[in-house]
PDB file of N, CA and C in Angstrom:
ATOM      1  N   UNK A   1       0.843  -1.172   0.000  1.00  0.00           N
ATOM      2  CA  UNK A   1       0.000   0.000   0.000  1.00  0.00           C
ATOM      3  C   UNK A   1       0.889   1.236   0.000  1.00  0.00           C
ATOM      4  N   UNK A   2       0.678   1.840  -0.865  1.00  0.00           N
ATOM      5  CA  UNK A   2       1.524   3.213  -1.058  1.00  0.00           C
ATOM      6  C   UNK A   2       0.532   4.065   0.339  1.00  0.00           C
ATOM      7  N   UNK A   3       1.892   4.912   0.790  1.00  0.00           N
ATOM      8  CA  UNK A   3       1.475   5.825   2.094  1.00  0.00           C
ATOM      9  C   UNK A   3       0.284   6.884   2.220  1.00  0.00           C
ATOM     10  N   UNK A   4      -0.218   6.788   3.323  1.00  0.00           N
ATOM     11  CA  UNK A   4      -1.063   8.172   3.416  1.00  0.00           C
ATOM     12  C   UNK A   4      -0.680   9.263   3.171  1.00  0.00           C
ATOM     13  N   UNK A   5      -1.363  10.441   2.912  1.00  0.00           N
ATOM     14  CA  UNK A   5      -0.928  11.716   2.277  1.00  0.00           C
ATOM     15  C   UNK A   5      -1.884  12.885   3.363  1.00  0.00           C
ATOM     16  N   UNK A   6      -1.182  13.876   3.512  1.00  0.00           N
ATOM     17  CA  UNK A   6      -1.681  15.093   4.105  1.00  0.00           C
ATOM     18  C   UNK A   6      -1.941  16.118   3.168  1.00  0.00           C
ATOM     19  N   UNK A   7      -2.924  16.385   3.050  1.00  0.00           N
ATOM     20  CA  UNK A   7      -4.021  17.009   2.371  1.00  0.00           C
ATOM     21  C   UNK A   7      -4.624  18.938   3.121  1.00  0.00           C
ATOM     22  N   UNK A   8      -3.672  20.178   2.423  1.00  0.00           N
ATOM     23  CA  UNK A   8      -4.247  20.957   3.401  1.00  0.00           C
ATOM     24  C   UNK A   8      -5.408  21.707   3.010  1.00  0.00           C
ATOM     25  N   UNK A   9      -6.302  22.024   3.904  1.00  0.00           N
ATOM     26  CA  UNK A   9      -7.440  23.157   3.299  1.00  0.00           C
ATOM     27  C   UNK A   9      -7.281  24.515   4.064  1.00  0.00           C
ATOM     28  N   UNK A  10      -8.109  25.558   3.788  1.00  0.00           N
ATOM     29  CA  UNK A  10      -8.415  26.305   4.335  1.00  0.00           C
ATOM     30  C   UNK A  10     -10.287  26.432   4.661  1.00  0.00           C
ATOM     31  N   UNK A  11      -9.907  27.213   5.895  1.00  0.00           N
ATOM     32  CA  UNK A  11     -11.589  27.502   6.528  1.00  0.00           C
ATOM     33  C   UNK A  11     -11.952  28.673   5.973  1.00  0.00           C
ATOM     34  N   UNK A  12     -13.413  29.233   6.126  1.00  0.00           N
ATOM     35  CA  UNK A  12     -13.940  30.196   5.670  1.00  0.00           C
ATOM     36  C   UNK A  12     -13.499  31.497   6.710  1.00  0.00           C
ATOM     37  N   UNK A  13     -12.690  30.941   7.668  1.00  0.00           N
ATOM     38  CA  UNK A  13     -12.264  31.765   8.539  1.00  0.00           C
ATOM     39  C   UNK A  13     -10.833  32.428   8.369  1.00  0.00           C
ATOM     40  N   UNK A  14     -10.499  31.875   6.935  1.00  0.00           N
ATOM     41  CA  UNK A  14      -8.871  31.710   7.084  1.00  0.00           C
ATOM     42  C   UNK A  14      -7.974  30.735   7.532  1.00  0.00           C
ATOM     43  N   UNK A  15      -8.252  30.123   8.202  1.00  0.00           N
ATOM     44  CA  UNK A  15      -7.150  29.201   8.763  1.00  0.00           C
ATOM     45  C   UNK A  15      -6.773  28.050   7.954  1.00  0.00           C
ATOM     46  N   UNK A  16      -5.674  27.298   8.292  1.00  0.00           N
ATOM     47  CA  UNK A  16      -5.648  26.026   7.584  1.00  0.00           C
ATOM     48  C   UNK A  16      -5.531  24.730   8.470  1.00  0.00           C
ATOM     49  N   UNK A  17      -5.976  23.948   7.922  1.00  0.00           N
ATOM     50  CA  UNK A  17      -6.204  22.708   8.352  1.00  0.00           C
ATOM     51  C   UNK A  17      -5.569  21.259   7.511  1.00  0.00           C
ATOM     52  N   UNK A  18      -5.406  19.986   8.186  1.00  0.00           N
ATOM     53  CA  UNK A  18      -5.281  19.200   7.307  1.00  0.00           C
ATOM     54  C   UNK A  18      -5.400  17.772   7.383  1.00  0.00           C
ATOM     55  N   UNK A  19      -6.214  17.418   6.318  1.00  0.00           N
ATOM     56  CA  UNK A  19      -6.541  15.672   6.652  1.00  0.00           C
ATOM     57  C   UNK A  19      -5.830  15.043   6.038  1.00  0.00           C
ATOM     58  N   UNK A  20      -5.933  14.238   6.834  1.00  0.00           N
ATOM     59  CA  UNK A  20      -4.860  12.569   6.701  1.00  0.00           C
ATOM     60  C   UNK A  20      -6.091  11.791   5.343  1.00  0.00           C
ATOM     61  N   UNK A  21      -5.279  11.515   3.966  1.00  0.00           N
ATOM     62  CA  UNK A  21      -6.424  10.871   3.209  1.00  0.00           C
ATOM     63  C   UNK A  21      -5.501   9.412   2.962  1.00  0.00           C
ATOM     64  N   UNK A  22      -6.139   8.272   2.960  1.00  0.00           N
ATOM     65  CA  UNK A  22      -5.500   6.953   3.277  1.00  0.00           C
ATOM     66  C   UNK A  22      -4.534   6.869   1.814  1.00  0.00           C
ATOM     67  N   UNK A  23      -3.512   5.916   2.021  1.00  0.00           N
ATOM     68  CA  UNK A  23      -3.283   5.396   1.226  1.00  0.00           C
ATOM     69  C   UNK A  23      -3.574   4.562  -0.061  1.00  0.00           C
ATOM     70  N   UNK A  24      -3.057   4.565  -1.541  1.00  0.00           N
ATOM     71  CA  UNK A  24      -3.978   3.679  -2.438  1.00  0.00           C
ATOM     72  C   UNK A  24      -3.066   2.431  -2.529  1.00  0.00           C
ATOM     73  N   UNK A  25      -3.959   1.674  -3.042  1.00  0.00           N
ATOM     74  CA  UNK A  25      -3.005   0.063  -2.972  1.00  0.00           C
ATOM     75  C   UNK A  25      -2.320  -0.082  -4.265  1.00  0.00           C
ATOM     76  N   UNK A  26      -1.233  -0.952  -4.125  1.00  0.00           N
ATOM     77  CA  UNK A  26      -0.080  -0.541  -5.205  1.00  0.00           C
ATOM     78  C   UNK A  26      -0.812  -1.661  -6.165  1.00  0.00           C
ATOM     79  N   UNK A  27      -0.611  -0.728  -7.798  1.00  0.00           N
ATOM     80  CA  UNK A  27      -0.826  -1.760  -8.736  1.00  0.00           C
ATOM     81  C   UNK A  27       0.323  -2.975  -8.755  1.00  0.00           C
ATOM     82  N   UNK A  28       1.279  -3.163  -8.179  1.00  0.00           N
ATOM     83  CA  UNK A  28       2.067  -4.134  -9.070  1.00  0.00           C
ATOM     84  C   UNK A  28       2.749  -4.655  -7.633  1.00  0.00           C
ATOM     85  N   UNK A  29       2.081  -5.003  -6.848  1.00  0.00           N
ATOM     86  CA  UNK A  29       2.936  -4.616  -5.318  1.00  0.00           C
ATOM     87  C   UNK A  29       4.329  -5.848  -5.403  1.00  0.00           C
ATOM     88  N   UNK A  30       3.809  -6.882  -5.946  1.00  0.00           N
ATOM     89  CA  UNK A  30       4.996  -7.996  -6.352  1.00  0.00           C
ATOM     90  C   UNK A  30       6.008  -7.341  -7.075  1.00  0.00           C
ATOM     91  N   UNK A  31       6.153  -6.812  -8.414  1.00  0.00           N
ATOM     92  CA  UNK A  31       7.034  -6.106  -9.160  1.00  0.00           C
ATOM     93  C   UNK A  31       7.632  -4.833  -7.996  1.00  0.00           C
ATOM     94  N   UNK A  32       7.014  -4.152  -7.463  1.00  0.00           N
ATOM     95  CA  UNK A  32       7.372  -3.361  -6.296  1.00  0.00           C
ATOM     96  C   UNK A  32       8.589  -3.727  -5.629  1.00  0.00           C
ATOM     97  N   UNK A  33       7.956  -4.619  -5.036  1.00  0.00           N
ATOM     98  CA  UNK A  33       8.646  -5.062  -4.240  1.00  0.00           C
ATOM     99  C   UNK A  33       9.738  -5.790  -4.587  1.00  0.00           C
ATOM    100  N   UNK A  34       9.663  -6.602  -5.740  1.00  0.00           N
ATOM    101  CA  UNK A  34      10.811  -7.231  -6.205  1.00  0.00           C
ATOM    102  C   UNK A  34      12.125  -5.976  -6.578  1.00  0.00           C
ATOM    103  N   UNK A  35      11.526  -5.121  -6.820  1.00  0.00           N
ATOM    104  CA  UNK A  35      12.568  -4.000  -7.411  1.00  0.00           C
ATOM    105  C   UNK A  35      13.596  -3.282  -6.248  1.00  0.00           C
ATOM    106  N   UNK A  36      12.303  -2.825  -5.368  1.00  0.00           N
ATOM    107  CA  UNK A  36      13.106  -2.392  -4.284  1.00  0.00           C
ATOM    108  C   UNK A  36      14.213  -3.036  -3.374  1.00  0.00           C
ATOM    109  N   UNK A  37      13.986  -4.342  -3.732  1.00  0.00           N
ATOM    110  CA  UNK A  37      14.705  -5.588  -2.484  1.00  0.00           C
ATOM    111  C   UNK A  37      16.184  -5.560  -3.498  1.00  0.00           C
ATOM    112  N   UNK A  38      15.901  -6.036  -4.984  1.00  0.00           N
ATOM    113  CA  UNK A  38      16.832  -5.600  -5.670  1.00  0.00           C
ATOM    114  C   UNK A  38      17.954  -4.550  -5.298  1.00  0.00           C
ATOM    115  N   UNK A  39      17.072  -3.434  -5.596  1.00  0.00           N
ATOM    116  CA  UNK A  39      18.380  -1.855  -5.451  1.00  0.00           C
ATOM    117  C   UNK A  39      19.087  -1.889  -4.058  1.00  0.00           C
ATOM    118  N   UNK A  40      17.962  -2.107  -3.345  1.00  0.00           N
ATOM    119  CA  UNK A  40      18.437  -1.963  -1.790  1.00  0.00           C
ATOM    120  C   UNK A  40      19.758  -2.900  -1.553  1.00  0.00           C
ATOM    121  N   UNK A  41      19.731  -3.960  -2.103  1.00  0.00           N
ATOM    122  CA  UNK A  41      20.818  -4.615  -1.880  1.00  0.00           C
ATOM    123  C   UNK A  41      21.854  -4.153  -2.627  1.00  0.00           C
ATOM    124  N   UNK A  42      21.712  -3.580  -3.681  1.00  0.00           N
ATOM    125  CA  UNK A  42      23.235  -2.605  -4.116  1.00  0.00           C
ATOM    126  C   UNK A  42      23.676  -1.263  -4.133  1.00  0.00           C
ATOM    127  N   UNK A  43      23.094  -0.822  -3.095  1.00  0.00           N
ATOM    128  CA  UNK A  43      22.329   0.395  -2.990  1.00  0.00           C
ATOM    129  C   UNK A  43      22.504   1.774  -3.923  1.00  0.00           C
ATOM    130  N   UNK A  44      21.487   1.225  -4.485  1.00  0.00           N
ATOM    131  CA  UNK A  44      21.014   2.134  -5.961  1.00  0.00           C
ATOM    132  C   UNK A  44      19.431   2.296  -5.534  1.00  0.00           C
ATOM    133  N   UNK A  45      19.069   3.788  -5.912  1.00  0.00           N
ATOM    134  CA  UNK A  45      17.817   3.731  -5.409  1.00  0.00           C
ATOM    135  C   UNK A  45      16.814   4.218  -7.073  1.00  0.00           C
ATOM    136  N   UNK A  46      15.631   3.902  -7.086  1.00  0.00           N
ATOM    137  CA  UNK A  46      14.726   4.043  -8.457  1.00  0.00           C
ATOM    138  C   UNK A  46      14.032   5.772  -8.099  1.00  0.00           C
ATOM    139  N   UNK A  47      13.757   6.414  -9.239  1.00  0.00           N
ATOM    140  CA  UNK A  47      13.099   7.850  -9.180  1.00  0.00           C
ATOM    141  C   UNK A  47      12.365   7.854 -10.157  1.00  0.00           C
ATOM    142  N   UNK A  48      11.169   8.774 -10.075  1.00  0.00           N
ATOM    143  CA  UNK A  48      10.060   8.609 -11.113  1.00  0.00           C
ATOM    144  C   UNK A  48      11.508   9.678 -13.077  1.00  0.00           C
ATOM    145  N   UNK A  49      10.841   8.584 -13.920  1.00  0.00           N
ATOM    146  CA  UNK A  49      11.451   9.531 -15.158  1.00  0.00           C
ATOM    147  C   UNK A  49      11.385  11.027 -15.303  1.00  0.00           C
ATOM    148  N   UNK A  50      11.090  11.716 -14.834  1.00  0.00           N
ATOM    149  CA  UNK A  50      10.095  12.803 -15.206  1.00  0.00           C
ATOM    150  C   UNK A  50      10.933  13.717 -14.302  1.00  0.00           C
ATOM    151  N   UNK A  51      11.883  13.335 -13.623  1.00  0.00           N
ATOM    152  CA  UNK A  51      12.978  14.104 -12.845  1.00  0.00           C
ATOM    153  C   UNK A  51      14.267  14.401 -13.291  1.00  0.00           C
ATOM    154  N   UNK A  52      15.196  15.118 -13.010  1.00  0.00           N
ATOM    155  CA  UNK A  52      16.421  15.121 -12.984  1.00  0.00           C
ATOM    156  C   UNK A  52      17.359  14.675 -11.802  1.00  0.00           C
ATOM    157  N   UNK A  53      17.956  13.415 -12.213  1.00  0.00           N
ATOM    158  CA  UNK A  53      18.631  12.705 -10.532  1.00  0.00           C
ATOM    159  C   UNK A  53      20.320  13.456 -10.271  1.00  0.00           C
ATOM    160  N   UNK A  54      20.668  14.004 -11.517  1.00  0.00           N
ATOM    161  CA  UNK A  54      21.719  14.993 -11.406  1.00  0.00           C
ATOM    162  C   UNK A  54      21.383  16.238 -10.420  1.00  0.00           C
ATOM    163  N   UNK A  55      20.341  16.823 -10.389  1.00  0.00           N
ATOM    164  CA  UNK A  55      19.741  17.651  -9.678  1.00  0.00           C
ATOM    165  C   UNK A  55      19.736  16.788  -8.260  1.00  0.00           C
ATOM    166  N   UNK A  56      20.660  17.569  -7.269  1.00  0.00           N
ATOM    167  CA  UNK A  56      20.376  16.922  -5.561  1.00  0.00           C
ATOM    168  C   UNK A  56      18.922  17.056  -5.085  1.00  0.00           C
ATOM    169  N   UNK A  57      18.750  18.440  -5.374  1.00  0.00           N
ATOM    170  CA  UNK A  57      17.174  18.912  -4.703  1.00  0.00           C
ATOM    171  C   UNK A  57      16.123  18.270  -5.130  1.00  0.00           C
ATOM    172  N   UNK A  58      16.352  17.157  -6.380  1.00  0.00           N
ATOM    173  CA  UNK A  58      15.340  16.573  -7.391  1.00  0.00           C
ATOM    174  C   UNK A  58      15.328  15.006  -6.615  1.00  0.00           C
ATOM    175  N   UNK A  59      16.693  14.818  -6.085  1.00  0.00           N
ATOM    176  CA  UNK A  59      16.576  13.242  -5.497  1.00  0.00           C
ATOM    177  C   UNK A  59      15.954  13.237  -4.333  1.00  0.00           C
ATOM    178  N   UNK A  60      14.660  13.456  -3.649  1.00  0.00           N
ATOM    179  CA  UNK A  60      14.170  13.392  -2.475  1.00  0.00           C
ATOM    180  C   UNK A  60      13.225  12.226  -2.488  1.00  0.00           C
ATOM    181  N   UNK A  61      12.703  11.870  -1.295  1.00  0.00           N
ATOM    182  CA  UNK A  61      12.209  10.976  -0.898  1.00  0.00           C
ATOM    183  C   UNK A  61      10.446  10.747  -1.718  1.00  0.00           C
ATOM    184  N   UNK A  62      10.328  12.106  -2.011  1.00  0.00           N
ATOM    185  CA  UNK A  62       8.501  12.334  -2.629  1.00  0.00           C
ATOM    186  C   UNK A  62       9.110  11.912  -4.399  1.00  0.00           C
ATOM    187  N   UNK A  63      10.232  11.639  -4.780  1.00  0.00           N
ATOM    188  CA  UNK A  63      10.178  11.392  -6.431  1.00  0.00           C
ATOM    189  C   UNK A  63      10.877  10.019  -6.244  1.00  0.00           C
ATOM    190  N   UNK A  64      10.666   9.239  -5.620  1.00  0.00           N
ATOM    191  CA  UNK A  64      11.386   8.340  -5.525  1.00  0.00           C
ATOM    192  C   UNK A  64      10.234   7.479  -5.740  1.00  0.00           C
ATOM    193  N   UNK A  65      10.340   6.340  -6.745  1.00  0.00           N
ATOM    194  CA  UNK A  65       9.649   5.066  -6.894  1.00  0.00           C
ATOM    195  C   UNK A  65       9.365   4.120  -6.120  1.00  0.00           C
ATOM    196  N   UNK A  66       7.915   4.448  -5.720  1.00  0.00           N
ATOM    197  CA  UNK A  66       7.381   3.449  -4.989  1.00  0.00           C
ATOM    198  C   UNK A  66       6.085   2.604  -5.427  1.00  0.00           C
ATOM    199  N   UNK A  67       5.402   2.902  -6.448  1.00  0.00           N
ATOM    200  CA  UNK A  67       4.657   1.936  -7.458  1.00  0.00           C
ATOM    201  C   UNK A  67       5.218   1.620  -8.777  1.00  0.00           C
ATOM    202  N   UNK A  68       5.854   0.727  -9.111  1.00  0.00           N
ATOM    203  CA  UNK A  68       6.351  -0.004  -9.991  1.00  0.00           C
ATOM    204  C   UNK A  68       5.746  -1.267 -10.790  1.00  0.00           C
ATOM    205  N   UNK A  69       5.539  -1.038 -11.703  1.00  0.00           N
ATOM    206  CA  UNK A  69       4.792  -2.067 -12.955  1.00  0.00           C
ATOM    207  C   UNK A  69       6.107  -2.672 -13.403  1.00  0.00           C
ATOM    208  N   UNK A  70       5.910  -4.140 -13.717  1.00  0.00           N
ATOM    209  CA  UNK A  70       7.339  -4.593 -14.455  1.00  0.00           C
ATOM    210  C   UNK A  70       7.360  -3.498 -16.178  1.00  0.00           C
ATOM    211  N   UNK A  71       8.281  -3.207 -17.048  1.00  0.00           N
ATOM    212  CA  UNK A  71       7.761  -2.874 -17.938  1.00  0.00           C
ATOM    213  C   UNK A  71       8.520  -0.866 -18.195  1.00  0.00           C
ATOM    214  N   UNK A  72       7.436  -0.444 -17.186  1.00  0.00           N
ATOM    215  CA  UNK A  72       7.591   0.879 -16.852  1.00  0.00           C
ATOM    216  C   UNK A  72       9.306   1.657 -16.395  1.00  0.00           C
ATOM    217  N   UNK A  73       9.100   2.674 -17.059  1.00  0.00           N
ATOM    218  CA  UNK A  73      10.470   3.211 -16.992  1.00  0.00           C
ATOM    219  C   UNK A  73      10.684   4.234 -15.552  1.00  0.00           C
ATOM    220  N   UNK A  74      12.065   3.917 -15.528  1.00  0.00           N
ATOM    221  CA  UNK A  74      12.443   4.985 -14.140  1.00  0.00           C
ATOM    222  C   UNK A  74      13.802   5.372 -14.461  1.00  0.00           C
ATOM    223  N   UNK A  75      14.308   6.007 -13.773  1.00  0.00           N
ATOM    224  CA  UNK A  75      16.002   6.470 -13.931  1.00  0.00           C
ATOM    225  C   UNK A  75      16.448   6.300 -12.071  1.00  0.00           C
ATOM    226  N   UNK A  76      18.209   5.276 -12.288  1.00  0.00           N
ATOM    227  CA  UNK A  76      18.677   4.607 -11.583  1.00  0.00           C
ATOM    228  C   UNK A  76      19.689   5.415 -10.765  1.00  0.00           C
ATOM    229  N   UNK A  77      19.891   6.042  -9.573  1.00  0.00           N
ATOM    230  CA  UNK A  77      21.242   6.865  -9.293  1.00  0.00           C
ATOM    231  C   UNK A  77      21.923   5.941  -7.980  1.00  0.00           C
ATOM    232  N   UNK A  78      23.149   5.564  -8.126  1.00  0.00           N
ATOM    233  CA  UNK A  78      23.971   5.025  -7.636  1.00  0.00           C
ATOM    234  C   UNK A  78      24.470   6.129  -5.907  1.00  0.00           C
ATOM    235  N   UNK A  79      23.913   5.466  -4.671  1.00  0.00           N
ATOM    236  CA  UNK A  79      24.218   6.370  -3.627  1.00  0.00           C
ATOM    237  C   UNK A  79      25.380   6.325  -3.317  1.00  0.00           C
ATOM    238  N   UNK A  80      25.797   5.064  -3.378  1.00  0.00           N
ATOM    239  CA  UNK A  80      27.389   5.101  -3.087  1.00  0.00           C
ATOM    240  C   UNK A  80      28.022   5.575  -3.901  1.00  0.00           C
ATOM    241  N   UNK A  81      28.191   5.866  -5.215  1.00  0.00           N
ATOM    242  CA  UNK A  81      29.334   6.431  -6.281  1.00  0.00           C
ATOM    243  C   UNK A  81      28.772   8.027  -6.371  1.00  0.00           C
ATOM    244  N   UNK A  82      27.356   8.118  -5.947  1.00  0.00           N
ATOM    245  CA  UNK A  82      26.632   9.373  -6.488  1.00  0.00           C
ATOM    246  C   UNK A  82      26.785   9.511  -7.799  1.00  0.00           C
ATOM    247  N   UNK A  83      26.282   8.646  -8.892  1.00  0.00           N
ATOM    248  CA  UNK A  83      26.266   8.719  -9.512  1.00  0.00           C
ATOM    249  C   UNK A  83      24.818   8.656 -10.440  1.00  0.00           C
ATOM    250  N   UNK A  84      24.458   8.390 -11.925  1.00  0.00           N
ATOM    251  CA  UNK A  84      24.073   8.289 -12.499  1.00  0.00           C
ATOM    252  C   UNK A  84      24.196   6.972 -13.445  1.00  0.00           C
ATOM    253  N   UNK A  85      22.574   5.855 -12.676  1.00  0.00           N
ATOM    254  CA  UNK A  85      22.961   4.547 -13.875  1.00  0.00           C
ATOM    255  C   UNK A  85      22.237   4.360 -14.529  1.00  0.00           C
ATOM    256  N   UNK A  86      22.856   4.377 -15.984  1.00  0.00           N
ATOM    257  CA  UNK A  86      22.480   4.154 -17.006  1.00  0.00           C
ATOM    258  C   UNK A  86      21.473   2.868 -17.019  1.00  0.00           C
ATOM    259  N   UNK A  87      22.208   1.387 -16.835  1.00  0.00           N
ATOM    260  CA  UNK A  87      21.939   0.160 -16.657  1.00  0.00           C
ATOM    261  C   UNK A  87      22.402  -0.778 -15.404  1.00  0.00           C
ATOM    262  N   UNK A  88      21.563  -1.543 -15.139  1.00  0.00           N
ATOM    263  CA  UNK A  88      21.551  -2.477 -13.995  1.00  0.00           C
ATOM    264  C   UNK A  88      21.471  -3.819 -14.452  1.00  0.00           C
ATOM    265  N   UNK A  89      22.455  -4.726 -14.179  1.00  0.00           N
ATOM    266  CA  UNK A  89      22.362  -6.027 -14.773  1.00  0.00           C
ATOM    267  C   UNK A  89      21.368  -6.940 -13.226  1.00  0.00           C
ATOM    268  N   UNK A  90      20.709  -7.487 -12.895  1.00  0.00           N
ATOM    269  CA  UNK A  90      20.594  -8.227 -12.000  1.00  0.00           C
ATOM    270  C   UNK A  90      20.019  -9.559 -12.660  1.00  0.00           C
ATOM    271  N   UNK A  91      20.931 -10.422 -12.604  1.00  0.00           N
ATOM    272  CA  UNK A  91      20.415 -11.771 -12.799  1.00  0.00           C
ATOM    273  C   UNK A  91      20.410 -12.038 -14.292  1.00  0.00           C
ATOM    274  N   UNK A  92      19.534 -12.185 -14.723  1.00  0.00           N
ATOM    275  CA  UNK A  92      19.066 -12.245 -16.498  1.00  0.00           C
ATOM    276  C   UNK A  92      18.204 -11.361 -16.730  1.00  0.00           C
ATOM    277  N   UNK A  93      17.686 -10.664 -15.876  1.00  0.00           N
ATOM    278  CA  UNK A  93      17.342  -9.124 -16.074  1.00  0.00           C
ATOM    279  C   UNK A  93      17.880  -7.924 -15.738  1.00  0.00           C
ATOM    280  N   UNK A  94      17.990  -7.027 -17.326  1.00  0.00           N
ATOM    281  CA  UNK A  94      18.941  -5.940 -17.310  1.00  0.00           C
ATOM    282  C   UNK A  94      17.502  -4.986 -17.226  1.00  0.00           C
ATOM    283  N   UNK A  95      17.911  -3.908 -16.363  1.00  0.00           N
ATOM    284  CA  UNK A  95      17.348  -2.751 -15.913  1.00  0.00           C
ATOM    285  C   UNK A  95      17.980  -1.645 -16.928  1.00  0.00           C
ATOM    286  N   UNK A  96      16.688  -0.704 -17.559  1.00  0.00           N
ATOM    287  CA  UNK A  96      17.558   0.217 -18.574  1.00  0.00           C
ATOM    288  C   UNK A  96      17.319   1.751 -17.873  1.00  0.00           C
ATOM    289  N   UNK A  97      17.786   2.574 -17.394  1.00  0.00           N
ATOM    290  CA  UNK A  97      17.188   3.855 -17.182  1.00  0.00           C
ATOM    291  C   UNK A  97      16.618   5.140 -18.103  1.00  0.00           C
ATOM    292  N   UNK A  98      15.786   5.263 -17.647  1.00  0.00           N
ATOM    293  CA  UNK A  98      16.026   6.915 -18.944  1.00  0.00           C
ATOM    294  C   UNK A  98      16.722   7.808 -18.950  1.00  0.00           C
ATOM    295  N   UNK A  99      17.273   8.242 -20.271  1.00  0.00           N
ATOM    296  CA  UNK A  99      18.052   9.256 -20.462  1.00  0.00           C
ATOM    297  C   UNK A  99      17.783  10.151 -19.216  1.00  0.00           C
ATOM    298  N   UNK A 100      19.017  10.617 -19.062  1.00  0.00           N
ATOM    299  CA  UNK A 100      18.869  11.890 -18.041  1.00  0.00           C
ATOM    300  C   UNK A 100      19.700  13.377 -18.679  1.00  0.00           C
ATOM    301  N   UNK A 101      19.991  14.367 -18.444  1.00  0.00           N
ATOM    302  CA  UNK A 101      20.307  15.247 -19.019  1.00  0.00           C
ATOM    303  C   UNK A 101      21.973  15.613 -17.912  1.00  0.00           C
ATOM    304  N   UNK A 102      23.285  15.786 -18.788  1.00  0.00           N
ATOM    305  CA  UNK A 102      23.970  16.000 -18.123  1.00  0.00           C
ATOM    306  C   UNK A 102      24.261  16.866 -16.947  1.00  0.00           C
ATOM    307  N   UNK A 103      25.259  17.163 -16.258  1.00  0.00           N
ATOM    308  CA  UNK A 103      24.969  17.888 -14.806  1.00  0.00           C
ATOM    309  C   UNK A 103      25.625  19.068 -15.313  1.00  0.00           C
TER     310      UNK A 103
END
């Protein structure tokens, strides 16, 4: 189950407020999970495509892949080298990343 989210409003009074709205359940929670157990063990972590992982302020915890479809693309950054990976060999499955834009 992907996490709950805080949600803020405002009152007619001005103020703000904010509800807790539940979590949604992961489409692929097997592929998920298979991925994460993966990286974690070499510690390389997954980020949604649609980011820049060269960008520090871009690698945070809210763009980081946590519903994963087998199939679907992400881009790979290496914590220990701080780097940028292209490809991930694990097993007989190679992991490809998306292009990213140089630093």
């Amino acid at each position: 189950m992907a996490t709950a989210r805080l949600q803020t409003f405002r009152s007619s009074n001005g103020s703000t407020y904010r509800v807790e709205t539940p979590g949604q359940p992961l489409r692929c929670s097997e592929d998920a999970a298979w991925l994460q157990q993966q990286l974690a063990a070499r510690g390389v972590k997954a980020y949604k495509p649609g980011i820049s992982v060269n960008d520090p302020k871009q690698r945070k915890a809210a763009n980081e892949l946590v519903d994963w479809c087998s199939g679907e693309s992400f881009k790979l950054w290496d914590r220990t080298k701080n780097a940028y990976v292209p490809s991930l060999t694990l097993g007989n499955t190679r992991l490809q990343s998306v292009p990213t834009s140089a630093p």
